[in-house]
Protein backbone atom coordinates (compact mmCIF):
# COMPACT_ATOMS: atom_id res chain seq x y z
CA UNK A 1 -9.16 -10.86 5.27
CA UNK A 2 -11.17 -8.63 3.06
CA UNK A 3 -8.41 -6.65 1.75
CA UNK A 4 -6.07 -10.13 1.31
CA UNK A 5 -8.84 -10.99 -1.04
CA UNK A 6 -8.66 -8.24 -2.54
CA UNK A 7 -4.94 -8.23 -3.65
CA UNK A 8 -5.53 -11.88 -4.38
CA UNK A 9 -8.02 -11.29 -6.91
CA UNK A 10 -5.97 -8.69 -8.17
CA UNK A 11 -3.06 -10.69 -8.85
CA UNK A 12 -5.04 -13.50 -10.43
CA UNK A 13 -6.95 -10.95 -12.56
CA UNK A 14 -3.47 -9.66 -14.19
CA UNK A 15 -3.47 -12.52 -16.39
CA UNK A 16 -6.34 -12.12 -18.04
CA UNK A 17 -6.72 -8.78 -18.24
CA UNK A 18 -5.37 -6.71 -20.75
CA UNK A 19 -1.11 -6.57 -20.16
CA UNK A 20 0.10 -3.05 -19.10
CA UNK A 21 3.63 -1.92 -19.14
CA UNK A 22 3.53 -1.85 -15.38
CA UNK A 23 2.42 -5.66 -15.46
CA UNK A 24 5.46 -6.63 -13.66
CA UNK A 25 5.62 -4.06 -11.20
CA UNK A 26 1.75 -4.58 -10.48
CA UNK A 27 2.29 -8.68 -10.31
CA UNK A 28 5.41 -8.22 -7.72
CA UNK A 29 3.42 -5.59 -5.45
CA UNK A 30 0.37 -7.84 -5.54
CA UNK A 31 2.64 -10.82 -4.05
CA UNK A 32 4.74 -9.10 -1.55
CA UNK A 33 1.12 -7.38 -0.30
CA UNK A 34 -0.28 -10.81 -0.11
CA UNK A 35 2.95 -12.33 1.95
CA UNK A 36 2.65 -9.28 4.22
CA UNK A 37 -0.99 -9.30 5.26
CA UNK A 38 -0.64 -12.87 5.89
CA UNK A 39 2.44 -12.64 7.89
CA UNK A 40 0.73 -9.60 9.81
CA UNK A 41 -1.98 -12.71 10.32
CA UNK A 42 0.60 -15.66 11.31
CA UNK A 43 2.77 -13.40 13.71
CA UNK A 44 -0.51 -11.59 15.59
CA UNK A 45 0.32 -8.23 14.31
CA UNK A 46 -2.73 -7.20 12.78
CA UNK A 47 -3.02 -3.92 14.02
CA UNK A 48 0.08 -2.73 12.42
CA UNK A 49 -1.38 -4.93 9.59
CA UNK A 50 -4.30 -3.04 9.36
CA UNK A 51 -2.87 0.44 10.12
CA UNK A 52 -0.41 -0.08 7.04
CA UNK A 53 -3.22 -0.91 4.71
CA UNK A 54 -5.44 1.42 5.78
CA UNK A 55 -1.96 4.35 5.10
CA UNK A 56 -1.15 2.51 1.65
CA UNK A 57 -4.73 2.48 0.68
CA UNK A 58 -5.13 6.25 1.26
CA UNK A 59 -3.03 7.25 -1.38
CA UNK A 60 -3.70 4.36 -3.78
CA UNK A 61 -6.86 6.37 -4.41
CA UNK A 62 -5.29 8.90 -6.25
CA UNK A 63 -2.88 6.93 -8.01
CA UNK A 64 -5.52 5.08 -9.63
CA UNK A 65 -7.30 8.07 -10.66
CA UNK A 66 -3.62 9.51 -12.06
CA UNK A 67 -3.74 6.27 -14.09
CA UNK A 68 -7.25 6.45 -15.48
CA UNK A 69 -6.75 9.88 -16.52
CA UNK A 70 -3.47 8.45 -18.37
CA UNK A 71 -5.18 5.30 -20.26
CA UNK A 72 -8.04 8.57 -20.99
CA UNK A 73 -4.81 10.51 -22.51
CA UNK A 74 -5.81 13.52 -19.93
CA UNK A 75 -2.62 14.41 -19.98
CA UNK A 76 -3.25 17.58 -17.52
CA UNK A 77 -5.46 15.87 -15.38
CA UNK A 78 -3.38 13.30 -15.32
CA UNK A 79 0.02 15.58 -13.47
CA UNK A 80 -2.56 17.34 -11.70
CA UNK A 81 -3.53 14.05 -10.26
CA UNK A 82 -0.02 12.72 -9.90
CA UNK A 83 0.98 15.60 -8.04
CA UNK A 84 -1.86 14.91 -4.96
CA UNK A 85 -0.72 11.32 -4.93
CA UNK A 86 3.03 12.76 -4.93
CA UNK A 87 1.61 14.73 -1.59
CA UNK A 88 -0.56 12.10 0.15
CA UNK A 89 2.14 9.58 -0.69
CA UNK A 90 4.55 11.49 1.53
CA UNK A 91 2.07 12.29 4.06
CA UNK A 92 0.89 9.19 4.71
CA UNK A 93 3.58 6.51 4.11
CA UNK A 94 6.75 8.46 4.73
CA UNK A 95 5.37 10.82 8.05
CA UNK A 96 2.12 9.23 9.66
CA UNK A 97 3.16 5.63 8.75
CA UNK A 98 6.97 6.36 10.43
CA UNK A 99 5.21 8.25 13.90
CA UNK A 100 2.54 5.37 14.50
CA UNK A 101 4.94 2.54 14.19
CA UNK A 102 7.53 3.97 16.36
CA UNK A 103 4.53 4.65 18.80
CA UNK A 104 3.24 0.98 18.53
CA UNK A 105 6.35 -0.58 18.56
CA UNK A 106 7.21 -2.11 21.78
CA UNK A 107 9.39 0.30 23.57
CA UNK A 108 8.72 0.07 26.67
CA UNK A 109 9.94 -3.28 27.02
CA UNK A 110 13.10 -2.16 25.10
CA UNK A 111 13.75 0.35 27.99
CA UNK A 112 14.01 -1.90 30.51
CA UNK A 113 16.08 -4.70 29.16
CA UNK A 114 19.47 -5.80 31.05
CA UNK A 115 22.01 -6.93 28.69
């Protein structure tokens, strides 16, 4: 619930707050995280729920640090930065994300289904 607040206030706070040129991008990915922690909520899936936050917000951190170092014009900080977000990105969302939902999907049920 925390962390549904958190995107909330985020998306509320983009309109008053100073407008970006990823506004658009920022206001779409603060919706679709809001529909999906509260469908994780509705359907009873919140440990998936929480196991995808917890992989997004892993390498969110240095994304936002890529993006201060950009508004600070640290230009070399800035693709040093980019390029450990780059790396956690695909560690965490494309290869840990992938092997812990296929493990906490429900296979075992899927196994022993008669068509």
């Amino acid at each position: 619930m925390l962390e549904m607040g958190y995107y909330t206030a985020g998306l509320v706070s983009q309109f008053f707050e100073v407008k970006r040129k990823d506004f658009m991008q920022m206001f779409i990915h603060h919706v679709a995280t809001v529909f999906l922690i509260g469908m994780s909520f509705i359907c009873s899936r919140t440990r998936i729920g929480a196991l995808v936050m917890l992989v997004h917000d892993f390498s969110d951190i240095s994304l936002e640090a890529c993006k201060m170092a950009k508004y600070l014009k640290k230009t070399e900080a800035a693709n040093v930065l980019f390029g450990c977000f780059g790396v956690s990105f695909f560690t965490s969302r494309i290869v840990l994300l992938s092997v812990q939902c296929s493990l906490q999907c429900d296979c075992r049920n899927a196994i022993h289904c008669k068509p």
